[in-house]
Protein backbone atom coordinates (compact mmCIF):
# COMPACT_ATOMS: atom_id res chain seq x y z
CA UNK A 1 0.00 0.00 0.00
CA UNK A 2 1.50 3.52 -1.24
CA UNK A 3 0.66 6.63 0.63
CA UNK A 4 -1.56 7.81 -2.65
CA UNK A 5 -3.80 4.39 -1.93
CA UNK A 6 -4.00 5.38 2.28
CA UNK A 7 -8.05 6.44 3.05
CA UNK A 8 -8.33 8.47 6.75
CA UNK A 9 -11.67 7.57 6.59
CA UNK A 10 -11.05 3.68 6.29
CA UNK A 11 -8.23 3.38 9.07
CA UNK A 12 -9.14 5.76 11.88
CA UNK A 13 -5.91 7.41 13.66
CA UNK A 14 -4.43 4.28 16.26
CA UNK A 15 -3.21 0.75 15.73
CA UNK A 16 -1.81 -0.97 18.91
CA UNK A 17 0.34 -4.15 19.67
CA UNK A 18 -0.11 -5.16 22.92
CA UNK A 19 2.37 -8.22 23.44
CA UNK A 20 4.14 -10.19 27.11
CA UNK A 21 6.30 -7.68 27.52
CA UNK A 22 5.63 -4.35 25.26
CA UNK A 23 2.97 -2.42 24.44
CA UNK A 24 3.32 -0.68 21.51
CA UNK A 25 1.09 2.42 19.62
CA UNK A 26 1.14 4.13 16.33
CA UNK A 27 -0.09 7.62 16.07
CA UNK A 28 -1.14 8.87 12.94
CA UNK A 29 -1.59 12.31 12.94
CA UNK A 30 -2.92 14.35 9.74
CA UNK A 31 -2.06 17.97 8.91
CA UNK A 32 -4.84 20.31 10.14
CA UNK A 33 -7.59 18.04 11.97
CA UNK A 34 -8.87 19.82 14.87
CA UNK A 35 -10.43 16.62 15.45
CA UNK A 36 -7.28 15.15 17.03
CA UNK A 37 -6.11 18.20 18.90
CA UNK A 38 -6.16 16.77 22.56
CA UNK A 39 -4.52 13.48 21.22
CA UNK A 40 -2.01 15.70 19.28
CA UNK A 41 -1.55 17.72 22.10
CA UNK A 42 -0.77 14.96 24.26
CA UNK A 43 1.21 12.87 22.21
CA UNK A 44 3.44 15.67 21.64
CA UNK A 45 4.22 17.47 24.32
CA UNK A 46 6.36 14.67 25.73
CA UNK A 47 8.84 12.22 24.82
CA UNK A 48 8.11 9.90 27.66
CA UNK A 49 4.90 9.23 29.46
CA UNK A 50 4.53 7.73 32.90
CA UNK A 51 7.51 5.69 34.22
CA UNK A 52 7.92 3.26 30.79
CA UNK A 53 6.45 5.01 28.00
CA UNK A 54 8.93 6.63 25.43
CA UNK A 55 8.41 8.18 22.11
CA UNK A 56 11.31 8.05 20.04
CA UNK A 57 11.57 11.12 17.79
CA UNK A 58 14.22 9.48 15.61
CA UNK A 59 11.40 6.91 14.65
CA UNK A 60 8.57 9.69 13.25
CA UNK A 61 7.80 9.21 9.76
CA UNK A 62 6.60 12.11 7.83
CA UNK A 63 4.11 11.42 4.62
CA UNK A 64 2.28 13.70 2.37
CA UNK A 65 0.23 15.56 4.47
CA UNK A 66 0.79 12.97 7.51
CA UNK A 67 3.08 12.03 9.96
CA UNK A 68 3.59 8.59 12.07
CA UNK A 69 4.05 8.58 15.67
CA UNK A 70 5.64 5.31 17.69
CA UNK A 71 5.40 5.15 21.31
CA UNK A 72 5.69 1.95 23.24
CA UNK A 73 5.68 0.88 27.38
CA UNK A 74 6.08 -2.31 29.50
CA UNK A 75 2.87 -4.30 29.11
CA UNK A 76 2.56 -4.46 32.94
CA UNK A 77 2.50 -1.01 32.79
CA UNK A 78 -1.28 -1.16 31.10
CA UNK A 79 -3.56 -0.33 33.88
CA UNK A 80 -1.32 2.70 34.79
CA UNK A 81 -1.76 3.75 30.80
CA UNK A 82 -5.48 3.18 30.68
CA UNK A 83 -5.69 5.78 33.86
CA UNK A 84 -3.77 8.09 32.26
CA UNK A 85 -5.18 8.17 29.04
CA UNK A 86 -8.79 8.42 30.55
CA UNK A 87 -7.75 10.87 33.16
CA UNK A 88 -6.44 13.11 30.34
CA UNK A 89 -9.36 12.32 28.31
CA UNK A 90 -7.69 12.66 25.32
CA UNK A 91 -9.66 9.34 23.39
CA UNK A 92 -13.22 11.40 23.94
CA UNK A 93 -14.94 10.08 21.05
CA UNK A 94 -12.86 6.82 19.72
CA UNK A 95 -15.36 4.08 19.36
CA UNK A 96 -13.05 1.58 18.23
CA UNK A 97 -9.13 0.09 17.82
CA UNK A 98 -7.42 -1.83 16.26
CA UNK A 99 -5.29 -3.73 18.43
CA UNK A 100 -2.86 -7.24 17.79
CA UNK A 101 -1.14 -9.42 20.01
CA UNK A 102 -2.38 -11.06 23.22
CA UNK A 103 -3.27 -8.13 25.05
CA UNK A 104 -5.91 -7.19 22.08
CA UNK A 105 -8.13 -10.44 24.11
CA UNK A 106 -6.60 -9.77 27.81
CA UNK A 107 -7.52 -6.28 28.20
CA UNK A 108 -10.62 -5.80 25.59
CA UNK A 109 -12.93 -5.46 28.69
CA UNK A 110 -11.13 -3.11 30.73
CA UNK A 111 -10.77 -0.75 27.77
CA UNK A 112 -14.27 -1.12 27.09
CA UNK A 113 -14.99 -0.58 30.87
CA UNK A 114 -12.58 2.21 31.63
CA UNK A 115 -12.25 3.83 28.12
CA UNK A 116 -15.33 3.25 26.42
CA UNK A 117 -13.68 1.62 23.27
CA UNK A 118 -14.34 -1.60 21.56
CA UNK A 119 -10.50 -3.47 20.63
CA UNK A 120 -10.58 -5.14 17.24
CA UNK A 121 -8.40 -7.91 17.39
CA UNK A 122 -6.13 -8.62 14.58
CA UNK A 123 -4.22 -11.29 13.50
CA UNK A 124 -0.72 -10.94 14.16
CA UNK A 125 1.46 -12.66 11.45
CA UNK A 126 -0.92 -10.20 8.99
CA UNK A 127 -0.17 -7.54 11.14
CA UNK A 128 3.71 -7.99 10.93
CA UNK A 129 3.40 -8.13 7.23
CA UNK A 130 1.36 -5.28 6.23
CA UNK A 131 3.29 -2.89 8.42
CA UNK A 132 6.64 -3.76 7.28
CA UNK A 133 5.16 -3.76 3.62
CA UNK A 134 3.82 -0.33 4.12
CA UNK A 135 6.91 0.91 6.14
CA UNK A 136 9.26 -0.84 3.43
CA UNK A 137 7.39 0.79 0.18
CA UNK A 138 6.74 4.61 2.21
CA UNK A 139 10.18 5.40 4.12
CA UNK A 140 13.55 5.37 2.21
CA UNK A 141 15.92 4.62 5.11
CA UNK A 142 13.70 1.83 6.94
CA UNK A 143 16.25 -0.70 5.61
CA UNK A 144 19.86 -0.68 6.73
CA UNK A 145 22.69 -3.42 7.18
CA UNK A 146 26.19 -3.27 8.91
CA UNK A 147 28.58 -1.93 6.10
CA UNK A 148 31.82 -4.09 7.52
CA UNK A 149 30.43 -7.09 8.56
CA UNK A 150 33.51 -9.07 9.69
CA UNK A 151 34.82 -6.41 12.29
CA UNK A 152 33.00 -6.66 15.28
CA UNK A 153 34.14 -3.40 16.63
CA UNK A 154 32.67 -1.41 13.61
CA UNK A 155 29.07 -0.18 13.63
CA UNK A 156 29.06 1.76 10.34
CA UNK A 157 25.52 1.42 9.09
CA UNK A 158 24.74 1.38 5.83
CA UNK A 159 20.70 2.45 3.98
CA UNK A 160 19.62 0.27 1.97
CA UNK A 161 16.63 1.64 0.13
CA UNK A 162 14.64 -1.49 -1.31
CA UNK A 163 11.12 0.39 -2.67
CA UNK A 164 11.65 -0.40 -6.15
CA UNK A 165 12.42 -3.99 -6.10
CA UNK A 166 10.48 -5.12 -2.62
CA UNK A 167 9.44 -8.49 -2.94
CA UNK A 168 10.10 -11.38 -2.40
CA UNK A 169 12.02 -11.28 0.48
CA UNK A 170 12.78 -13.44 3.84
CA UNK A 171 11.85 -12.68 7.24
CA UNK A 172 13.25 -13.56 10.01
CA UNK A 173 11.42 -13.13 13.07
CA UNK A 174 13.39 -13.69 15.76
CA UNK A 175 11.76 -14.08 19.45
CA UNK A 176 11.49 -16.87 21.79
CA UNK A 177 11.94 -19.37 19.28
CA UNK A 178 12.46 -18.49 14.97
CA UNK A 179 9.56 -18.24 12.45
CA UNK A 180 11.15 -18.06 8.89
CA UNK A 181 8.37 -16.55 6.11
CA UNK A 182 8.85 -16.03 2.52
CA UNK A 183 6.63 -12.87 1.87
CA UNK A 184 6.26 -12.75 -2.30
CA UNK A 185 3.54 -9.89 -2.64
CA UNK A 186 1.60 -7.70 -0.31
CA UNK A 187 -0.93 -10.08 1.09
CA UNK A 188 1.39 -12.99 -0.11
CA UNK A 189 3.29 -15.12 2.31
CA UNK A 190 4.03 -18.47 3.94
CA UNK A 191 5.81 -19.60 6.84
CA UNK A 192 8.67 -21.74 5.04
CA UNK A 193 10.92 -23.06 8.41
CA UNK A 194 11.48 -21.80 11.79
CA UNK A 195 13.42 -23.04 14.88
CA UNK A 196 13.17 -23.74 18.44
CA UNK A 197 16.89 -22.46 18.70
CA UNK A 198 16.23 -18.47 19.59
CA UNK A 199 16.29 -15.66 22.49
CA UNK A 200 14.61 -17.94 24.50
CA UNK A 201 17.68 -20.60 24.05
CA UNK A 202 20.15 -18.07 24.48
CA UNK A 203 18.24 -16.46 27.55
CA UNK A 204 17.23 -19.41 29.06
CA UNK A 205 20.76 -21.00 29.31
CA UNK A 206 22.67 -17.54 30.65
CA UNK A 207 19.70 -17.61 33.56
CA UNK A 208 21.14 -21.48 34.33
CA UNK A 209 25.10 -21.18 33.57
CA UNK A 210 25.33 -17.59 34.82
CA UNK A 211 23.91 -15.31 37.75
CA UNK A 212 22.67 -12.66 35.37
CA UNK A 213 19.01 -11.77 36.78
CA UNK A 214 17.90 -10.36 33.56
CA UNK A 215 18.05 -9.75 29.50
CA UNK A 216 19.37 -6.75 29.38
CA UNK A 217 22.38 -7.96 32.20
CA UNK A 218 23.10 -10.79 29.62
CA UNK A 219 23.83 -8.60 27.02
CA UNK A 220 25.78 -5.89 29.08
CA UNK A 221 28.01 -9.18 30.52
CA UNK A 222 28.42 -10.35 26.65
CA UNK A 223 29.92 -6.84 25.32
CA UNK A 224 32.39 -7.58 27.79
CA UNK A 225 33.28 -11.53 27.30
CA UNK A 226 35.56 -13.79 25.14
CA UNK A 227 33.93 -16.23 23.43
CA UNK A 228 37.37 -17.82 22.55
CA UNK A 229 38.13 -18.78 26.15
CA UNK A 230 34.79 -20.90 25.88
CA UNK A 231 34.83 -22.06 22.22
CA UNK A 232 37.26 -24.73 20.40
CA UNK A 233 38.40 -23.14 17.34
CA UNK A 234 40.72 -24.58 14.16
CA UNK A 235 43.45 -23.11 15.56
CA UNK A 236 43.38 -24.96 18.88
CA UNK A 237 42.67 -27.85 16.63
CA UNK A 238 45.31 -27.31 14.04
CA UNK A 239 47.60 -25.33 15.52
CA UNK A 240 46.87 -22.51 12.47
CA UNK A 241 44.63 -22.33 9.79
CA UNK A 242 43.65 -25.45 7.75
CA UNK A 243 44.04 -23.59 4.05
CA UNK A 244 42.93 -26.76 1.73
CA UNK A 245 39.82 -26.01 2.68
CA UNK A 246 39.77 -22.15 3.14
CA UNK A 247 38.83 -22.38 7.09
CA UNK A 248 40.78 -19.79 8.71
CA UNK A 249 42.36 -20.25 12.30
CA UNK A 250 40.00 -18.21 14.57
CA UNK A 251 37.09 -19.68 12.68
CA UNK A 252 34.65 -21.28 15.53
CA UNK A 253 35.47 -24.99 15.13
CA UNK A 254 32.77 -26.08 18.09
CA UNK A 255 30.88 -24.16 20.40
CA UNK A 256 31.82 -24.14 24.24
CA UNK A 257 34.64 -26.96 22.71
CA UNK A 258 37.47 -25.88 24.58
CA UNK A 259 35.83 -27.00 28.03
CA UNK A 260 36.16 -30.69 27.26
CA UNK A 261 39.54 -29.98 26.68
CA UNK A 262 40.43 -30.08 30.38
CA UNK A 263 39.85 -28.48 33.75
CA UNK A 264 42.16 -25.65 33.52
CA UNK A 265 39.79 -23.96 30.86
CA UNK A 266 37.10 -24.51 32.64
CA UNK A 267 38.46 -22.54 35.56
CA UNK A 268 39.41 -19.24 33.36
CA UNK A 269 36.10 -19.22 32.09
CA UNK A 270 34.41 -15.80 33.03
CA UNK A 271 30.40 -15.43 33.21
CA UNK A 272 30.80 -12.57 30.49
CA UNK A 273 32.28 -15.49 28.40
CA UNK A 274 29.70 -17.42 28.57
CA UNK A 275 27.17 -14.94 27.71
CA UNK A 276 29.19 -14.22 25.01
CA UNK A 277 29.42 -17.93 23.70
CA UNK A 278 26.16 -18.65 23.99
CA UNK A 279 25.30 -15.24 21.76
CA UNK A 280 27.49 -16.18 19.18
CA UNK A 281 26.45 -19.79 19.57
CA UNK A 282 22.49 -18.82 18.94
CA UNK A 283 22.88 -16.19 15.98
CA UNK A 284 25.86 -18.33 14.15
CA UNK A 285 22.80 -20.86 14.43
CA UNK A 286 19.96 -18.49 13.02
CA UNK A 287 22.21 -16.66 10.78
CA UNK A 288 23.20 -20.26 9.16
CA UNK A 289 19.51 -21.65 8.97
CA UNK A 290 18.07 -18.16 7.16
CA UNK A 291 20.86 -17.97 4.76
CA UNK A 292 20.37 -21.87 3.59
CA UNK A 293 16.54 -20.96 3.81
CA UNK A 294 17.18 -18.10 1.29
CA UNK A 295 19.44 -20.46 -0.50
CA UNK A 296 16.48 -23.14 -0.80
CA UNK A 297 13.84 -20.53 -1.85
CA UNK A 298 15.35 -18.54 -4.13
CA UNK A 299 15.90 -15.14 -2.20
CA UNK A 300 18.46 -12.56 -2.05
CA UNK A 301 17.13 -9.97 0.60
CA UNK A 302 16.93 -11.49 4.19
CA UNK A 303 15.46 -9.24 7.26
CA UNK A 304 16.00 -9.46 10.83
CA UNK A 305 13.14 -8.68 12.93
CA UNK A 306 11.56 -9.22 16.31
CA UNK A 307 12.09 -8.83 20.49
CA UNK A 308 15.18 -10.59 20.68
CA UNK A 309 16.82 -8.26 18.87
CA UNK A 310 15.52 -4.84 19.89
CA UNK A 311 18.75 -3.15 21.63
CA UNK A 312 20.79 -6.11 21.12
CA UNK A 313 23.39 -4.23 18.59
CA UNK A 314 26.05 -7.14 19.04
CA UNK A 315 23.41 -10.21 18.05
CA UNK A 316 22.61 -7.97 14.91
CA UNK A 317 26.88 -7.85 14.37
CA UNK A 318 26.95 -11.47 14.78
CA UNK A 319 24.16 -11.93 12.30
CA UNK A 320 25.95 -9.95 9.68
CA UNK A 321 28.68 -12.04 10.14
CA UNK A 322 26.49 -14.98 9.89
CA UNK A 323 25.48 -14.45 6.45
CA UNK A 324 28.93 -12.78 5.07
CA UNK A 325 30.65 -15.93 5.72
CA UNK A 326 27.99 -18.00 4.59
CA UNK A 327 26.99 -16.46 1.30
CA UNK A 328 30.39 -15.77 0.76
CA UNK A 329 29.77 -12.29 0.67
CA UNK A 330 27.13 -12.36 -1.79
CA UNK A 331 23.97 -11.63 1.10
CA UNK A 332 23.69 -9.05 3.71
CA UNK A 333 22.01 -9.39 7.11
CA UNK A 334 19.17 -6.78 6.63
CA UNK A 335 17.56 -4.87 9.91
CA UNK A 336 14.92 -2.46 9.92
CA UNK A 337 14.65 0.89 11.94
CA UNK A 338 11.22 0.55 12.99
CA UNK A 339 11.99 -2.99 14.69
CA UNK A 340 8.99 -4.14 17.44
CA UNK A 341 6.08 -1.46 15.58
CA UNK A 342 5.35 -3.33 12.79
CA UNK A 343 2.24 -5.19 14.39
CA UNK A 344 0.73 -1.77 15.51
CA UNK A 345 1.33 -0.44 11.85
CA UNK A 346 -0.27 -3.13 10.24
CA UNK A 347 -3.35 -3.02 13.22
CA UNK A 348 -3.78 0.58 12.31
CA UNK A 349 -3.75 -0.36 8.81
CA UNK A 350 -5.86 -3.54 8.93
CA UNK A 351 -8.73 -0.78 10.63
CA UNK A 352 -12.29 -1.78 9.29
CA UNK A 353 -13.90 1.63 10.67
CA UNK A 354 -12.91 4.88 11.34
CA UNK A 355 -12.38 5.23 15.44
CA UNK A 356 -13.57 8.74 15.35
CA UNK A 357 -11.84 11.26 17.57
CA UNK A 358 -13.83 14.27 18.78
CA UNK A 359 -12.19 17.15 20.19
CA UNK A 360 -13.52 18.60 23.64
């Protein structure tokens, strides 16, 4: 869907994704409608709203005549958000949104009872799509991929702009576990593989092998580890690199290897080493499956979505690195700036009514 195809009058001004652990919104606010001034109003005048809610300037998207907010919040944070909103009264007049995720069934009647709004609830896969379609074909810099791949240290992003030659492309949806969908049109897409190797593996075994008492620990421990004083690599097996068949020596040889190897690696072994090992051990994994799943269906252009990599710039580096070495060069790991809102997009969009605002 191009901007020229978008109808007001069809989608209303909200779509929401209410998931576990985030909440997030997308505002749409047209040029000059007093209808929306109190939402406006409120919206703006803040970057951050209550103790978790952020809006993230960098993230507004401007369209002809239009612009796209993004705010999100912890999902336990709801019932604080529902006060707020009705104590500002700034959704006077919405009759109806458009929300996706589980929260669109867990907290339909207390919006309806506090709010006076009935949720639509939207399927989430077509959710995921249609926003990142619409995001994909309307903003030029959505699409970006790490310009050196194979040094860790370097962060250089590079766009990628992709809305004259869009489909088909891979997803990668990483989360919990890994859903793998070939998307060939618009509306057109399958699930094609997926795998039970994903955050939740990585997250899971730092909470058993480490004293890290949360995500965001495990990933502050990792930027500091070595994964080399956990992993075996064809050096250590070699002694140097084995060049008959091209597998340089500080090429991973076996994950968390080097611990069989006896007890005085074992006792070296930091937690930030772990955390590391295990990163590099889950996206090496992922990054391996999606490029012989691109392989298999015929695709060039691979993205990188979903929770698990929100804020987690090093699993997005390892990723890259992933699919350099395993395409040779030919692919790039592809990652989208408006990561996590793609569900709330394509809620908004998916709207059957208008939720009619009415300005007090």
């Amino acid at each position: 869907m191009t901007v020229s195809h978008f109808d007001i009058k069809k989608h209303g001004y909200f779509g929401a994704d209410v998931g576990g652990t985030l909440a997030k919104i997308m505002f749409y606010e047209p040029e000059n409608d007093p209808a929306i001034s109190k939402v406006r109003d409120f919206v703006l005048s803040s970057t951050t709203y209550g103790s978790t809610g952020q809006r993230d300037e960098k993230l507004t998207v401007s369209l002809p005549k239009a612009k796209l907010h993004f705010i999100l919040f912890e999902t336990n944070r709801m019932r604080q958000a529902i006060k707020l909103i009705k104590a500002q009264n700034i959704l006077s007049g919405v009759k109806n949104i458009s929300v996706t995720g589980g929260g669109a069934f867990k907290f339909a009647e207390l919006v309806k009872e506090e709010l006076g709004c009935i949720i639509k609830k939207k399927d989430e896969m077509h959710c995921l799509i249609h926003g990142l379609n619409f995001l994909l074909k309307n903003v030029p810099d959505e699409v970006y991929y790490f310009a050196n791949p194979e040094d860790d240290k370097d962060e250089e992003k590079a766009i990628c702009d992709v809305r004259e030659d869009m489909f088909p492309y891979l997803l990668v949806n990483v989360g919990t576990g890994v859903s793998i969908l070939k998307v060939s049109n618009w509306d057109d897409f399958e699930r094609v593989s997926g795998s039970g190797i994903g955050g939740g593996t990585y997250y899971g075994l730092c909470r058993l092998l480490t004293q890290a008492k949360d995500f965001s620990a495990t990933l502050e421990e990792a930027v500091k580890g070595d994964d080399n004083s956990c992993n075996m690599t064809v050096g250590d097996i070699y002694g140097g690199s084995y060049e008959s068949l091209g597998l340089d020596a500080n090429m991973t040889a076996s994950f968390f290897g080097k611990l069989v190897m006896g007890d005085s690696y074992k006792e070296n072994v930091k937690e930030a080493d772990v955390c590391k090992a295990l990163l590099y051990m889950v996206t090496n994994n992922v990054g391996q499956i999606a490029y012989l799943n691109a392989r298999l269906q015929g695709l060039k252009n691979i993205y990188f979505a979903g929770n698990f990599l929100r804020t987690n710039k090093i699993a997005m580096k390892y990723l890259s690195k992933a699919i350099h070495f395993w395409s040779g060069g030919e692919m790039k790991a592809l990652f989208l700036q408006h990561e996590g809102f793609f569900g709330a997009c394509g809620a908004f969009l998916d709207s059957e009514q208008p939720n009619s605002c009415e300005s007090s």
